[in-house]
Protein backbone atom coordinates (compact mmCIF):
# COMPACT_ATOMS: atom_id res chain seq x y z
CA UNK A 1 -21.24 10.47 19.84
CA UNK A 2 -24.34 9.62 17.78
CA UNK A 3 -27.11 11.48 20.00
CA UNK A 4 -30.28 10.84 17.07
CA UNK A 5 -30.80 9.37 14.05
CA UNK A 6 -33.36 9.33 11.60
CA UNK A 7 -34.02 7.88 7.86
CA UNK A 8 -31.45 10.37 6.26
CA UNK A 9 -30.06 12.36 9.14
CA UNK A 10 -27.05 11.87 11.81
CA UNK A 11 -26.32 13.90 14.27
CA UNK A 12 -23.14 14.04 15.91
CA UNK A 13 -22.50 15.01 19.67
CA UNK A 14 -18.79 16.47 20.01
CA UNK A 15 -17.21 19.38 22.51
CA UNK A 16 -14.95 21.75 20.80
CA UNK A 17 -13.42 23.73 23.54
CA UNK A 18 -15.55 22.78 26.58
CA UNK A 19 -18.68 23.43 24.70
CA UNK A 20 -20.88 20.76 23.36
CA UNK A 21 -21.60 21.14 19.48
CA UNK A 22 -24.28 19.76 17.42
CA UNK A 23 -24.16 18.81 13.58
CA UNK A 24 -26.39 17.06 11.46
CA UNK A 25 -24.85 15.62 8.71
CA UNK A 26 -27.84 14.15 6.91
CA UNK A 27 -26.86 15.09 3.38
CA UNK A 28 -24.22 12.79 3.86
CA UNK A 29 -25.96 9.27 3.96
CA UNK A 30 -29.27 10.39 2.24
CA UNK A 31 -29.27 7.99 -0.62
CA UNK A 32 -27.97 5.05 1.21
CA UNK A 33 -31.74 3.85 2.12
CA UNK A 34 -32.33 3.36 -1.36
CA UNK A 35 -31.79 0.50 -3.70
CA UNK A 36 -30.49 2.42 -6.49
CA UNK A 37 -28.29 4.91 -4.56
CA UNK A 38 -26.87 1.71 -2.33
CA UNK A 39 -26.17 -0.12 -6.00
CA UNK A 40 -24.62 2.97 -6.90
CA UNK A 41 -22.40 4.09 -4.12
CA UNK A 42 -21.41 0.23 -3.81
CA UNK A 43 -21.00 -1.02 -7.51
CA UNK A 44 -23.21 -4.27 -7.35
CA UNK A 45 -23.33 -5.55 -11.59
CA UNK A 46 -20.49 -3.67 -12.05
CA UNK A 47 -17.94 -5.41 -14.60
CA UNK A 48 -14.72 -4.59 -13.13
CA UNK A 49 -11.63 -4.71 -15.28
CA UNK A 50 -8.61 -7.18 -15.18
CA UNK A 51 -6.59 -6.93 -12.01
CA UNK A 52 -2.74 -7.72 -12.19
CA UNK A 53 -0.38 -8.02 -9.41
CA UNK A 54 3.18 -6.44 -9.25
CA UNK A 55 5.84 -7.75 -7.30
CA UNK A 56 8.96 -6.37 -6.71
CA UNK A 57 12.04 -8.30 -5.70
CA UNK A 58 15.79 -7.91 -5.01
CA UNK A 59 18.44 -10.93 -3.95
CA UNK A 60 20.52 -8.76 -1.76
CA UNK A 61 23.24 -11.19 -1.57
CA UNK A 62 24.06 -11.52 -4.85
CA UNK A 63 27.97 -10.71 -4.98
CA UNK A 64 27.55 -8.80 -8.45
CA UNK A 65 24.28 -6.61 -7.17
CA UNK A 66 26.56 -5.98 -4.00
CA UNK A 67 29.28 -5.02 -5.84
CA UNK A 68 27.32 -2.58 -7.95
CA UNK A 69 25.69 -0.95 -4.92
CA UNK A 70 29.05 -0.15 -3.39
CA UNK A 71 29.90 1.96 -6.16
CA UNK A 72 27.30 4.24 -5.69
CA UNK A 73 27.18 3.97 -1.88
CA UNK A 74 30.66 2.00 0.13
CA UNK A 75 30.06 4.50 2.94
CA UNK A 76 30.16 3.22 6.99
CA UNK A 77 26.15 3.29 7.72
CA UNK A 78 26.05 4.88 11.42
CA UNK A 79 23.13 6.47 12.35
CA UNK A 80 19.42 4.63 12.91
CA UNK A 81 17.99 7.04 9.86
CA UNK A 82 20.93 5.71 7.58
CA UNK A 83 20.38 2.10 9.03
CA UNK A 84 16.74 2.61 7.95
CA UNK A 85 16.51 3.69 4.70
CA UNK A 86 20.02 1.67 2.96
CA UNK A 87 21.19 -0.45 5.37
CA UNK A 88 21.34 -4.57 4.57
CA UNK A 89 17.47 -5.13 6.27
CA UNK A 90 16.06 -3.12 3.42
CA UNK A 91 17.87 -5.43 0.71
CA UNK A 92 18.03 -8.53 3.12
CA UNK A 93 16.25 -12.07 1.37
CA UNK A 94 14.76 -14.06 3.39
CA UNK A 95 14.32 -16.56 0.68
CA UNK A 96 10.13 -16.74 0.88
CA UNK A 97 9.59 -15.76 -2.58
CA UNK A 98 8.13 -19.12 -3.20
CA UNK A 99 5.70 -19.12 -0.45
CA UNK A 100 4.45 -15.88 -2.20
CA UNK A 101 3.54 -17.63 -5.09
CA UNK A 102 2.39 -20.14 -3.22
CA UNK A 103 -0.01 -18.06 -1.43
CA UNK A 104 -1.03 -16.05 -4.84
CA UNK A 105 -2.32 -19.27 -6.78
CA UNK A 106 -4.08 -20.49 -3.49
CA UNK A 107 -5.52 -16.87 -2.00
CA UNK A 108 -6.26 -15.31 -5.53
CA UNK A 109 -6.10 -17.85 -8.13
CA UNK A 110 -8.70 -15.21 -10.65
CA UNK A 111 -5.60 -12.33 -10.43
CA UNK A 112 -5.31 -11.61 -14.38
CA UNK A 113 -1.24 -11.18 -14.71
CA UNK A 114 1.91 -11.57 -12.25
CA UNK A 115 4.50 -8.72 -12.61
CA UNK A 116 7.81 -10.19 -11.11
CA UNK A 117 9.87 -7.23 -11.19
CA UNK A 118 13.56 -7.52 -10.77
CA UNK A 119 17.45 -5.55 -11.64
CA UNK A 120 17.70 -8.82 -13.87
CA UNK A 121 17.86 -11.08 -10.86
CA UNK A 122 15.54 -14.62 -10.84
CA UNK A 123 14.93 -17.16 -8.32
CA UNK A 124 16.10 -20.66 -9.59
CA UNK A 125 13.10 -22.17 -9.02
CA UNK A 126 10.85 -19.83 -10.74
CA UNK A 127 8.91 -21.08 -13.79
CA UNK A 128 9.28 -18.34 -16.67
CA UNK A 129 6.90 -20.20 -19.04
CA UNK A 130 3.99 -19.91 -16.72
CA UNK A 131 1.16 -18.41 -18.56
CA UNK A 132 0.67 -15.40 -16.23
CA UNK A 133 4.03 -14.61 -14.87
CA UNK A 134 5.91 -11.81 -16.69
CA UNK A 135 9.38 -11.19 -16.14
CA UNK A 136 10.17 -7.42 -15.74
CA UNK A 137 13.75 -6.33 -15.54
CA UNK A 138 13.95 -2.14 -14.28
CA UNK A 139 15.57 -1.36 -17.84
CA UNK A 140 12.48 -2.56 -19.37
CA UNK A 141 10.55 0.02 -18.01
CA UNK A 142 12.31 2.66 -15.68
CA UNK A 143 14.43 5.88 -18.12
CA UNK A 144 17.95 4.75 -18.43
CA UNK A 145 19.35 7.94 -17.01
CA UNK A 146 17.95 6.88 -12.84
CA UNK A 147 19.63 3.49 -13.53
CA UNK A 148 21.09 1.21 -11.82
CA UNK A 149 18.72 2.34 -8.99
CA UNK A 150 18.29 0.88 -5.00
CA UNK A 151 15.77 3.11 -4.44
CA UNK A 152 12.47 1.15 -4.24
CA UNK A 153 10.66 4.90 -4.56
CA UNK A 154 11.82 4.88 -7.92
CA UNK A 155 10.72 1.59 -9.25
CA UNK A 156 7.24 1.99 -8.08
CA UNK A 157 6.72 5.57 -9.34
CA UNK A 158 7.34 4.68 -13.07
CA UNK A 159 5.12 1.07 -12.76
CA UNK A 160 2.60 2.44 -15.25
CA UNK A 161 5.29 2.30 -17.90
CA UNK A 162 5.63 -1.33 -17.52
CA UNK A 163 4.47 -2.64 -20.80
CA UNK A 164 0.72 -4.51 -20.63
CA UNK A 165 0.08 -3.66 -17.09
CA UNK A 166 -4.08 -3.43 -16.62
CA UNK A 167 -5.15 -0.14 -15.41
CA UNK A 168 -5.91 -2.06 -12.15
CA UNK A 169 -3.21 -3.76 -10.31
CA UNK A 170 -2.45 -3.70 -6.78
CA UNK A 171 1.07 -3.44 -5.29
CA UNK A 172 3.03 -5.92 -3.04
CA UNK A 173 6.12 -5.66 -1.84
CA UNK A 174 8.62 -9.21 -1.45
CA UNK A 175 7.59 -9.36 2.05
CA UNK A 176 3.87 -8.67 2.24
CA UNK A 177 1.86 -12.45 1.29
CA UNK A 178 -1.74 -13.13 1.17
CA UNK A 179 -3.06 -15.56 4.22
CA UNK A 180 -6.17 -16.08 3.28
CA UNK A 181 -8.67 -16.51 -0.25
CA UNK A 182 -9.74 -12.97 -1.21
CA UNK A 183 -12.00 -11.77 -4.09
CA UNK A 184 -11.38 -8.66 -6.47
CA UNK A 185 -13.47 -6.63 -4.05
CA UNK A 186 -10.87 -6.83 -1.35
CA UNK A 187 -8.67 -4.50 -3.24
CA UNK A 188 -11.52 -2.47 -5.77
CA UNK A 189 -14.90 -1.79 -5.81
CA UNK A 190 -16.72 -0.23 -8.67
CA UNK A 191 -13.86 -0.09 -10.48
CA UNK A 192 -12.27 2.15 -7.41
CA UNK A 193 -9.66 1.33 -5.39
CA UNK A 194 -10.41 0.65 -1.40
CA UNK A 195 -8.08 2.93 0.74
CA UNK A 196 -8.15 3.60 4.00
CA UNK A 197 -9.97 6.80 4.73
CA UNK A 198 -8.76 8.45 7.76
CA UNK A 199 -8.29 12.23 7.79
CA UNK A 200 -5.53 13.39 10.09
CA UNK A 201 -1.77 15.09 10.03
CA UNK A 202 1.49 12.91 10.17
CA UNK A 203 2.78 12.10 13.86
CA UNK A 204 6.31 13.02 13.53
CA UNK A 205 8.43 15.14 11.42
CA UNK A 206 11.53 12.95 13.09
CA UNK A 207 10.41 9.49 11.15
CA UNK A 208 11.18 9.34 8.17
CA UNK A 209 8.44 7.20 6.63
CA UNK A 210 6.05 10.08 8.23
CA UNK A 211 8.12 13.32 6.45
CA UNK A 212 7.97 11.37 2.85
CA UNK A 213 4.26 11.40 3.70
CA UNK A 214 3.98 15.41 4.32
CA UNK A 215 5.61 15.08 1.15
CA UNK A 216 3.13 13.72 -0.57
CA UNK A 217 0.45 15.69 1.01
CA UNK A 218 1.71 18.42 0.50
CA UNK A 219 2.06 18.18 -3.67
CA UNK A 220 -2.06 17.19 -3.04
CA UNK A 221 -3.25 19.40 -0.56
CA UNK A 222 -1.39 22.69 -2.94
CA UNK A 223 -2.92 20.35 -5.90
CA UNK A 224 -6.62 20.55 -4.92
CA UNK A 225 -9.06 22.31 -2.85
CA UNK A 226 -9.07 19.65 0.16
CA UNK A 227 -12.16 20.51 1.90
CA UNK A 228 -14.11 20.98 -1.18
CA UNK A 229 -13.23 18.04 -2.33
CA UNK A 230 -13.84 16.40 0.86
CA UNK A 231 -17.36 17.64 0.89
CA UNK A 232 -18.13 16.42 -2.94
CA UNK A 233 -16.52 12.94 -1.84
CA UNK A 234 -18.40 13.31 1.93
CA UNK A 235 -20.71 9.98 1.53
CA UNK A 236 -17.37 8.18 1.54
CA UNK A 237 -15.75 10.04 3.90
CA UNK A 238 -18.32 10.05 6.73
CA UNK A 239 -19.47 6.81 5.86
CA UNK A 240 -20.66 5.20 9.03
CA UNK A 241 -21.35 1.99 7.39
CA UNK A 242 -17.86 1.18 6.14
CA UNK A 243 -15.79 2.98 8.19
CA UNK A 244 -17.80 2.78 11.73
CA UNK A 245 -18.55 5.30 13.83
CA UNK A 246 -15.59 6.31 15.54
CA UNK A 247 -13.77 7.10 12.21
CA UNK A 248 -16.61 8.19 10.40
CA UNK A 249 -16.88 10.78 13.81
CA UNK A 250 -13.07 11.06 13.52
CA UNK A 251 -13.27 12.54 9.47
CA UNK A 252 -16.28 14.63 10.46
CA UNK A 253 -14.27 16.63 13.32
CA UNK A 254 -10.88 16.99 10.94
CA UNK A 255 -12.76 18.42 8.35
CA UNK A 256 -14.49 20.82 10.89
CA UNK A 257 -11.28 21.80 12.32
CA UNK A 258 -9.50 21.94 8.97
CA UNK A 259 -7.25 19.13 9.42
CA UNK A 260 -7.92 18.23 5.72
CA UNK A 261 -5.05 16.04 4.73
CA UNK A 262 -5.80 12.31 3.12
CA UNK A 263 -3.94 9.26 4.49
CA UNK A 264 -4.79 6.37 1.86
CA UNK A 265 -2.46 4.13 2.43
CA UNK A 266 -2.36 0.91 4.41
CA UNK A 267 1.48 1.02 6.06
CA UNK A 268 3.00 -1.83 4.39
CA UNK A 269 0.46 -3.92 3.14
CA UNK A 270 -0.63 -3.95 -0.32
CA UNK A 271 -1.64 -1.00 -1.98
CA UNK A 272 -4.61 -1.42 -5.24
CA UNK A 273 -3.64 1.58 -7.88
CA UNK A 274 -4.83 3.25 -11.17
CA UNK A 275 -2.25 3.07 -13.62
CA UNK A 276 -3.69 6.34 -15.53
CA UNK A 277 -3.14 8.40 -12.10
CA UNK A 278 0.09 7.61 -11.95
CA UNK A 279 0.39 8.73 -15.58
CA UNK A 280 -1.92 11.90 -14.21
CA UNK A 281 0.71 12.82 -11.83
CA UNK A 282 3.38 12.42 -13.96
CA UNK A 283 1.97 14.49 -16.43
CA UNK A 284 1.03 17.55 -13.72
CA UNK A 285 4.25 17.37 -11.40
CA UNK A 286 7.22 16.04 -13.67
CA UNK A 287 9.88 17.99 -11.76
CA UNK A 288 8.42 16.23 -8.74
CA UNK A 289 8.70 12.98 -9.29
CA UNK A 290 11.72 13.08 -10.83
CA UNK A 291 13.85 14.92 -8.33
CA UNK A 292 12.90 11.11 -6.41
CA UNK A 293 13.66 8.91 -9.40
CA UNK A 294 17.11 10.82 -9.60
CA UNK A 295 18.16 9.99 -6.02
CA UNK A 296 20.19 6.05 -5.95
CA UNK A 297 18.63 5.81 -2.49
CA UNK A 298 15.49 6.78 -0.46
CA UNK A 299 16.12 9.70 1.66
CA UNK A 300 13.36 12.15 2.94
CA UNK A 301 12.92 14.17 0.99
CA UNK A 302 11.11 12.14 -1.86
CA UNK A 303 7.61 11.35 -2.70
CA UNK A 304 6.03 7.86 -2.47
CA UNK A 305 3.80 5.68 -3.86
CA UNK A 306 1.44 7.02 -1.27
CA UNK A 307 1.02 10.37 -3.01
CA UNK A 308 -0.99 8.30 -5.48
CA UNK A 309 -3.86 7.02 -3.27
CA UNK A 310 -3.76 10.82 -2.07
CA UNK A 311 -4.38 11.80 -5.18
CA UNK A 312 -7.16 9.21 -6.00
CA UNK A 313 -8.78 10.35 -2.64
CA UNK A 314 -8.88 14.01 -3.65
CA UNK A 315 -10.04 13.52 -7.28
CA UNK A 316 -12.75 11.26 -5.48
CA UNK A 317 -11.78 7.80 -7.29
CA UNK A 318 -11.92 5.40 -4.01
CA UNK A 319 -14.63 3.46 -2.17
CA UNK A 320 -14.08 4.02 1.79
CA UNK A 321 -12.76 1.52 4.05
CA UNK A 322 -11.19 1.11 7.37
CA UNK A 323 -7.20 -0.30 7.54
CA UNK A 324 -9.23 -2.53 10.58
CA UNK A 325 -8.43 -6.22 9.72
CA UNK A 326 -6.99 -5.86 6.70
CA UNK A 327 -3.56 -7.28 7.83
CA UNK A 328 -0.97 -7.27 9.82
CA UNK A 329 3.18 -5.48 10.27
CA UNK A 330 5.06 -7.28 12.04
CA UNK A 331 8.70 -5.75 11.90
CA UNK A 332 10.64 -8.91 12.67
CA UNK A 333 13.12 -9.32 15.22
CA UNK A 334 13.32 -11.96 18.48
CA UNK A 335 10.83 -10.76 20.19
CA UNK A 336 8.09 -10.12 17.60
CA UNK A 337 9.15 -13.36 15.82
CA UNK A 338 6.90 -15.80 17.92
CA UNK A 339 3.68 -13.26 17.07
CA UNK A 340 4.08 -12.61 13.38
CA UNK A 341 4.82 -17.03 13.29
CA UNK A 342 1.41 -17.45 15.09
CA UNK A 343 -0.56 -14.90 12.72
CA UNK A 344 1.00 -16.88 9.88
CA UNK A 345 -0.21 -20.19 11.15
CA UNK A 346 -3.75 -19.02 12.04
CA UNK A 347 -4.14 -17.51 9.19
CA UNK A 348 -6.32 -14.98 11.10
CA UNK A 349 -6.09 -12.11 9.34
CA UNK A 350 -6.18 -11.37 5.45
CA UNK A 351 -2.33 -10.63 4.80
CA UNK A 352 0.73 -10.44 6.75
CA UNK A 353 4.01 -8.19 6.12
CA UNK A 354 7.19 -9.84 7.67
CA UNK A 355 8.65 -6.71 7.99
CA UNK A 356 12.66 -7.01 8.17
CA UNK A 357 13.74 -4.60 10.42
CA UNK A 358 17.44 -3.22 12.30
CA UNK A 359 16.04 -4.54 15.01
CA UNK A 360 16.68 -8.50 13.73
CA UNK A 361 19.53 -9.30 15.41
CA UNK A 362 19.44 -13.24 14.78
CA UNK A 363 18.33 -12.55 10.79
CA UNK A 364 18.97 -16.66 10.13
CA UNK A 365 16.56 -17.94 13.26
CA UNK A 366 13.97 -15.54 12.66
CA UNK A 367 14.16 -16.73 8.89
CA UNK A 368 13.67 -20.72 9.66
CA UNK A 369 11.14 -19.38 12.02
CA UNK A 370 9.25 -17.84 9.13
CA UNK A 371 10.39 -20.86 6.57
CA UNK A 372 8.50 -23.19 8.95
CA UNK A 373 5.64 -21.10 9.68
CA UNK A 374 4.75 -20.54 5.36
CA UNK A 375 5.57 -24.33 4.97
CA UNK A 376 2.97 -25.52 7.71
CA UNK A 377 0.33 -23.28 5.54
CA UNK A 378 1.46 -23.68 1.74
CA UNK A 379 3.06 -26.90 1.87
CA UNK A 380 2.31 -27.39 -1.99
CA UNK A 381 4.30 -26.40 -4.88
CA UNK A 382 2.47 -24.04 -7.26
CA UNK A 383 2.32 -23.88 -10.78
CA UNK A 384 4.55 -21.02 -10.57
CA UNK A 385 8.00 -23.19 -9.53
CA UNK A 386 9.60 -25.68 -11.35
C-alpha cells in the first residue's frame, strides 16, 4: 500500500516473506508535476500519423474453401486442444460482417484506410468502390511458399507487407466490433501504441493460448535486458496515474522479484501496432517467424501477434494503460449468450468480442441472438454495403 507521498516521491508498503519492506520510488513520477514533462510523457500537440484498420475475414462455409482445407487437414478432430485451435468454431461465420462496418463508420468515422483481408472470399453486400475500403487477398501480400494457409498466426505476422498500410493501424479480428465512438487516442498516444502494462508470468503451460505466449516472451526476454529496460521505461510502468495503484504496486513487486516478463496484449480485443516493428522482428528473428508461417494450422508451438506489443514494450515504444474497461470476451455459447446480447445493447463498454467458442452448442440461436442484438444498435446501412 501507498504509506506517504510527497511532490515527487511514493512510497510503497509491501511484505516480502513476513517482513514489511519499504521503497520509494520517487524517480519514477518526478516530472509528472510539471507542464512540460506531463506534455511530454502524454503527447498533447502531437500530430499523430494516419491510422488504418485491418480486418481479417474467412466464410467458413464456403464449399470450395472447405474443400481446400480438407486437403491439408480431413483428419477426425478429437481432443479439446484439436477442437480449439482447427475445429469449425475457429472458421465458423456468423454472418455480422456488416454490423462491423456498421459500427466502424459510426464509432470511428476519422480511421484513414479499411484493410478487408480475405483467401479471395467477399461478402455480397460489400461495396468495393468505397473510397477507403481495400480489398486484400493473402497472395497479395503473404510469400507464396506458406500458401493456401488456415493459420490466422500467419496472416497477421506478414501484415506489414500489405501494400500502403500506415505505420499505424490497429488489428481486429471478424468478431471483435466497436460499441461505442472512440478517438485516435483510444488506440495511440504520442504516436505510441496503448498496451496493457501488466508484468507477470503466463498461468498455465496446459492452455494453449498461454504456451504461444511463453513463446513470445521468451524470443523478448533472450532479446533484451528486461529489467533494464523496465527501469529506462519505469514512468510507464509504475505509472499510478494510468494504471492505478494496485497495478502500478503489482509492476513494482514483479520487477523486485524478477518476474520481468511483458504482457501487452488485450486477449481478444483489438490490438494498435507499428508496422516497422513487425518489419524489426522480421529482420532480427527470420527463422522464428517463419517456422509459424510454415505451419497450415496454429499449434503451440508458434509465435503470435503478441510478441509484437512485447517487443514495443521492451524497446519502450508504448504509453501505459490498464486492459480495465477497454472491452469485453464473451466466448459465446447458451449460457453466456444472454450477457454478451445485453453488453451489445447497452453499449456499456468500448468494444465487444463475440467470441465463438466449442462450447456453442446451438451455433444458429446464439447467431439470431447476436443478429438482433447489432440490429437494435446499427440499424443503418453504411456507406460500406451496397
Amino acid at each position: 500500500m501507498i504509506v506517504e507521498t510527497s511532490k515527487y516521491v511514493y512510497i510503497f508498503e509491501f511484505k516480502l516473506d513476513g517482513k514489511t519492506e519499504m521503497h520509494a520510488c520517487h524517480i519514477i513520477f518526478r516530472h509528472l508535476d510539471f507542464q512540460q514533462g506531463v506534455e511530454e510523457f502524454y503527447g498533447y500537440g502531437v500530430s499523430m500519423d494516419k491510422i488504418d484498420f485491418i480486418v481479417s475475414w474467412v466464410d467458413g462455409s464456403d464449399p470450395e474453401w472447405i474443400a481446400e482445407r480438407r486437403k491439408y487437414d480431413n483428419q477426425v478432430l478429437s481432443n479439446p486442444l484439436e477442437l480449439e485451435t482447427k475445429g469449425d468454431c475457429r472458421y465458423r461465420d456468423f454472418g455480422l460482417m456488416r454490423y462491423w462496418f456498421r459500427a466502424i463508420e459510426k464509432c470511428a468515422p476519422w480511421v484513414n484506410k479499411v484493410f478487408f483481408v480475405t483467401c479471395g472470399q467477399k461478402p455480397k453486400w460489400l461495396s468495393e468502390n468505397h473510397p477507403k475500403l481495400r480489398l486484400v487477398n493473402h497472395n497479395d501480400f503473404i510469400p507464396s511458399e506458406w500458401l493456401p494457409t488456415f493459420n490466422a498466426r500467419t496472416i497477421s505476422l506478414n501484415y506489414h507487407r500489405i501494400k500502403d498500410l500506415s505505420e499505424h493501424f490497429v488489428l481486429f479480428d471478424d468478431d471483435v466490433f466497436l460499441l461505442q465512438s472512440v478517438t485516435s487516442d483510444f488506440f495511440f498516444r504520442k504516436g505510441n501504441p496503448l498496451l496493457n502494462s501488466w508484468l507477470r508470468y503466463p498461468r498455465s503451460v496446459y492452455d494453449n493460448w498461454w504456451r504461444v505466449l511463453f513463446n513470445d516472451y521468451c524470443i523478448v526476454n533472450n532479446s533484451f535486458d528486461i529489467r533494464r529496460s523496465i527501469w529506462e521505461n519505469r514512468r510507464k510502468w509504475f505509472n499510478v496515474k494510468e494504471l492505478g495503484v494496485k497495478r502500478a504496486r503489482q509492476n513494482l513487486l514483479c520487477y523486485l522479484a524478477n518476474k520481468t516478463l511483458p504482457v501487452g496484449g488485450y486477449g481478444h480485443l483489438s490490438h494498435p501496432f507499428l508496422k516497422s516493428t513487425f518489419e524489426e522482428i522480421w529482420n532480427r528473428h527470420p527463422d522464428v517467424m517463419e517456422q509459424t508461417c510454415e505451419q497450415k494450422f496454429r499449434t503451440d508451438n508458434q509465435v503470435n501477434h503478441s510478441l509484437v506489443s512485447a517487443w514495443n514494450q521492451a524497446k519502450g515504444r508504448f504509453f501505459p494503460t490498464h486492459e480495465r474497461g477497454r472491452g469485453a470476451n464473451i466466448c459465446i455459447a447458451p449460457e453466456t449468450i444472454d450477457l454478451a446480447c445485453e453488453i451489445i445493447k447497452t453499449r456499456c463498454l468500448p468494444q465487444i468480442c463475440v467470441n465463438d467458442s466449442i462450447n456453442n452448442v446451438e451455433p444458429d440461436v446464439c447467431n439470431m441472438k447476436l443478429a438482433e442484438a447489432f440490429e437494435s444498435v446499427f440499424p443503418s446501412q453504411s456507406s460500406f454495403e451496397k
